[in-house]
N, C-alpha and C. Protein backbone atom coordinates (compact mmCIF):
# COMPACT_ATOMS: atom_id res chain seq x y z
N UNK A 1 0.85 -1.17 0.00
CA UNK A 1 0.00 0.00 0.00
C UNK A 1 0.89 1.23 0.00
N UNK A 2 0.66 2.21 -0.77
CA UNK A 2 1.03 3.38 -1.12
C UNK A 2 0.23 4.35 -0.39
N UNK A 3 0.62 5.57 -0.09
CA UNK A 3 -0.55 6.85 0.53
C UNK A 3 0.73 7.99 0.12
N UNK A 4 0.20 8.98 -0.84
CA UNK A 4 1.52 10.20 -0.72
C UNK A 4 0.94 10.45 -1.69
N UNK A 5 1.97 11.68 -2.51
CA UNK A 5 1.99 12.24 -3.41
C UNK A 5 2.37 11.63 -4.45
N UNK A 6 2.31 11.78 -6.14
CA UNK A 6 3.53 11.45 -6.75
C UNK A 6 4.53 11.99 -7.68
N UNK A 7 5.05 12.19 -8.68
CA UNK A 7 5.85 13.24 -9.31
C UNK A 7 4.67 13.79 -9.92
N UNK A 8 3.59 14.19 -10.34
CA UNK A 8 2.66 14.65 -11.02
C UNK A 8 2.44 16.05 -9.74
N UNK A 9 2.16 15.81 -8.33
CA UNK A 9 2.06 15.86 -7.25
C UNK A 9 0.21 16.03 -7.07
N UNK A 10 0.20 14.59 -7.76
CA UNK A 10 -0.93 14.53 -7.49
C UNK A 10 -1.62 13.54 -6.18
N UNK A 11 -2.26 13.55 -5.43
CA UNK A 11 -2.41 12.52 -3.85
C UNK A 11 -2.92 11.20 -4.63
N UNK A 12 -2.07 10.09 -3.84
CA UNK A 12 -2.54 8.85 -4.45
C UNK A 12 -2.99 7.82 -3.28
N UNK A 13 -3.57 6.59 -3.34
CA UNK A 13 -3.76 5.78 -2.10
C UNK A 13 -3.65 4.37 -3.50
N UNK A 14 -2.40 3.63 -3.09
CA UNK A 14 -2.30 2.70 -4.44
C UNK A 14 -2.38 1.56 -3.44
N UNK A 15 -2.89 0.07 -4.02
CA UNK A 15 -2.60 -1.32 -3.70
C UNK A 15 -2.06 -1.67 -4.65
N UNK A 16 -1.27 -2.77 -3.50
CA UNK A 16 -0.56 -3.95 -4.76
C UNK A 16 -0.78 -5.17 -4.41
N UNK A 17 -0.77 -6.02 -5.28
CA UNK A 17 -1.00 -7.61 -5.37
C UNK A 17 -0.11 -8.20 -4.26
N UNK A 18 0.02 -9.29 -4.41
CA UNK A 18 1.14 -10.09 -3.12
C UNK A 18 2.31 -10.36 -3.90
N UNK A 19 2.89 -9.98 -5.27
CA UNK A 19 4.05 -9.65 -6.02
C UNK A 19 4.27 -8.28 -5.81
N UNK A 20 3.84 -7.83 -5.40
CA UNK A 20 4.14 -6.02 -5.08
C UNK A 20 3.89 -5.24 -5.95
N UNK A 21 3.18 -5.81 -7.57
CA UNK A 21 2.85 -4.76 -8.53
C UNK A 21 1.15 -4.14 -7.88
N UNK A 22 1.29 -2.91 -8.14
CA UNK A 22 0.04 -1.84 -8.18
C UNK A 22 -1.00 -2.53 -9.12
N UNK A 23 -2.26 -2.64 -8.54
CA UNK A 23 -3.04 -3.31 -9.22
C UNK A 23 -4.50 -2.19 -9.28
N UNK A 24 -4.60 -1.44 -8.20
CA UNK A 24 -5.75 -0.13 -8.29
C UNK A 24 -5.15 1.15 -7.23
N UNK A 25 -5.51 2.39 -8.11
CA UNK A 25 -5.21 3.54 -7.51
C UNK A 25 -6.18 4.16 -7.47
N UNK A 26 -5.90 5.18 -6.85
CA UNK A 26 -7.33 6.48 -6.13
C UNK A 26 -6.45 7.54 -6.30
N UNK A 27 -6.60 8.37 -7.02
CA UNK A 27 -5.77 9.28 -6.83
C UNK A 27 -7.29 10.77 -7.08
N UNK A 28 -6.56 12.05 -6.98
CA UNK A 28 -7.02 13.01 -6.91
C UNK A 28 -5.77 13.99 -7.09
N UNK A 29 -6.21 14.88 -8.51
CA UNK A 29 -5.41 15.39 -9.38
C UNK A 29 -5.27 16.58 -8.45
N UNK A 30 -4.26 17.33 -9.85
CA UNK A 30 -3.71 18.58 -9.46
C UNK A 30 -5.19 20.01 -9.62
N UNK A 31 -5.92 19.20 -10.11
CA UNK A 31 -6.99 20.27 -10.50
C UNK A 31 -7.94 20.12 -9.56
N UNK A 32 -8.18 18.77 -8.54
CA UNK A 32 -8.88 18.24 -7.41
C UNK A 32 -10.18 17.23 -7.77
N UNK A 33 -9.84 16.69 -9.25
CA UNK A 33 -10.77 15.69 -10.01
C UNK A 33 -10.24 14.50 -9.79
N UNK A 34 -10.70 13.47 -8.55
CA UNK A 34 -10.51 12.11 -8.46
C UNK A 34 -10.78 11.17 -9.70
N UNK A 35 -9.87 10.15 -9.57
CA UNK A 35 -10.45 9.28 -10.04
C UNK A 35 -10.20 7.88 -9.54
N UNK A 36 -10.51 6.63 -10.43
CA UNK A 36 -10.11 5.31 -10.06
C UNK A 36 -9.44 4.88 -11.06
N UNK A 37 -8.43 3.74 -10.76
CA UNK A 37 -8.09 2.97 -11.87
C UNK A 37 -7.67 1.71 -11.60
N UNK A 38 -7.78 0.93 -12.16
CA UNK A 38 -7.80 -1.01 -11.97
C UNK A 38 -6.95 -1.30 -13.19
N UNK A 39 -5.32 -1.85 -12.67
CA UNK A 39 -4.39 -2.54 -13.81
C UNK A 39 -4.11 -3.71 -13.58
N UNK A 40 -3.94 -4.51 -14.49
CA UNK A 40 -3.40 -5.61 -15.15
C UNK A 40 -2.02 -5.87 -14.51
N UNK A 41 -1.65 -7.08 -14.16
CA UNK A 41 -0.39 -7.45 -13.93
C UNK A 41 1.12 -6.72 -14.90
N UNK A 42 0.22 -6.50 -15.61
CA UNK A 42 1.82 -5.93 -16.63
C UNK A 42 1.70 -4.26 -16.13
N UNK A 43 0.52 -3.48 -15.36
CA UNK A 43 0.49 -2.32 -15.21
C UNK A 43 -0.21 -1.77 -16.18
N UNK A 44 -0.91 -1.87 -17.21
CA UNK A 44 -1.42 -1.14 -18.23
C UNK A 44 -2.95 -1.03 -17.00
N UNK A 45 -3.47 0.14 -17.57
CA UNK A 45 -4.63 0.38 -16.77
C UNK A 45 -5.99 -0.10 -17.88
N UNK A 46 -6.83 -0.94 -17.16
CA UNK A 46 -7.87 -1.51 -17.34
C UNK A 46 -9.39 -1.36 -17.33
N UNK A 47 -8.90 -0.88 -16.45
CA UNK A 47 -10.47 0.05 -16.35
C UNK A 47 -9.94 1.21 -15.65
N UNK A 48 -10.86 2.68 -16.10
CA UNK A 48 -10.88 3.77 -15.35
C UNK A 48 -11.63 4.53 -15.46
N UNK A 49 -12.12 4.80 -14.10
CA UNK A 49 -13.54 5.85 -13.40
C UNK A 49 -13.26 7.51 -12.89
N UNK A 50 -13.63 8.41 -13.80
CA UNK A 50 -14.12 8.12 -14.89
C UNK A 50 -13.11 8.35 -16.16
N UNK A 51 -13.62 8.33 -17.16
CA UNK A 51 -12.82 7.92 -18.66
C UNK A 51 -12.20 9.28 -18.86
């Protein structure tokens, strides 16, 4: 689990699988527009709320 900023400096709250890759983030931008996103083992993002 992740909680911080990131170089974007946008706030993130990330999980990762039990290999340690990031599998969904929450973040909330620099403009203050959240969103979601759900990736794939390779990291490509899979789904995201909203588009």
């Amino acid at each position: 689990m992740f909680m911080g900023r990131n170089e974007k400096g946008e706030s993130v709250m990330a999980l990762s699988d039990s290999k340690g890759k990031e599998r969904i983030r929450m973040i909330v931008d620099e403009k203050d527009k959240p969103r979601l996103e759900i990736l794939d083992s390779g990291g490509n993002i899979v789904y995201r709320v909203p588009n």
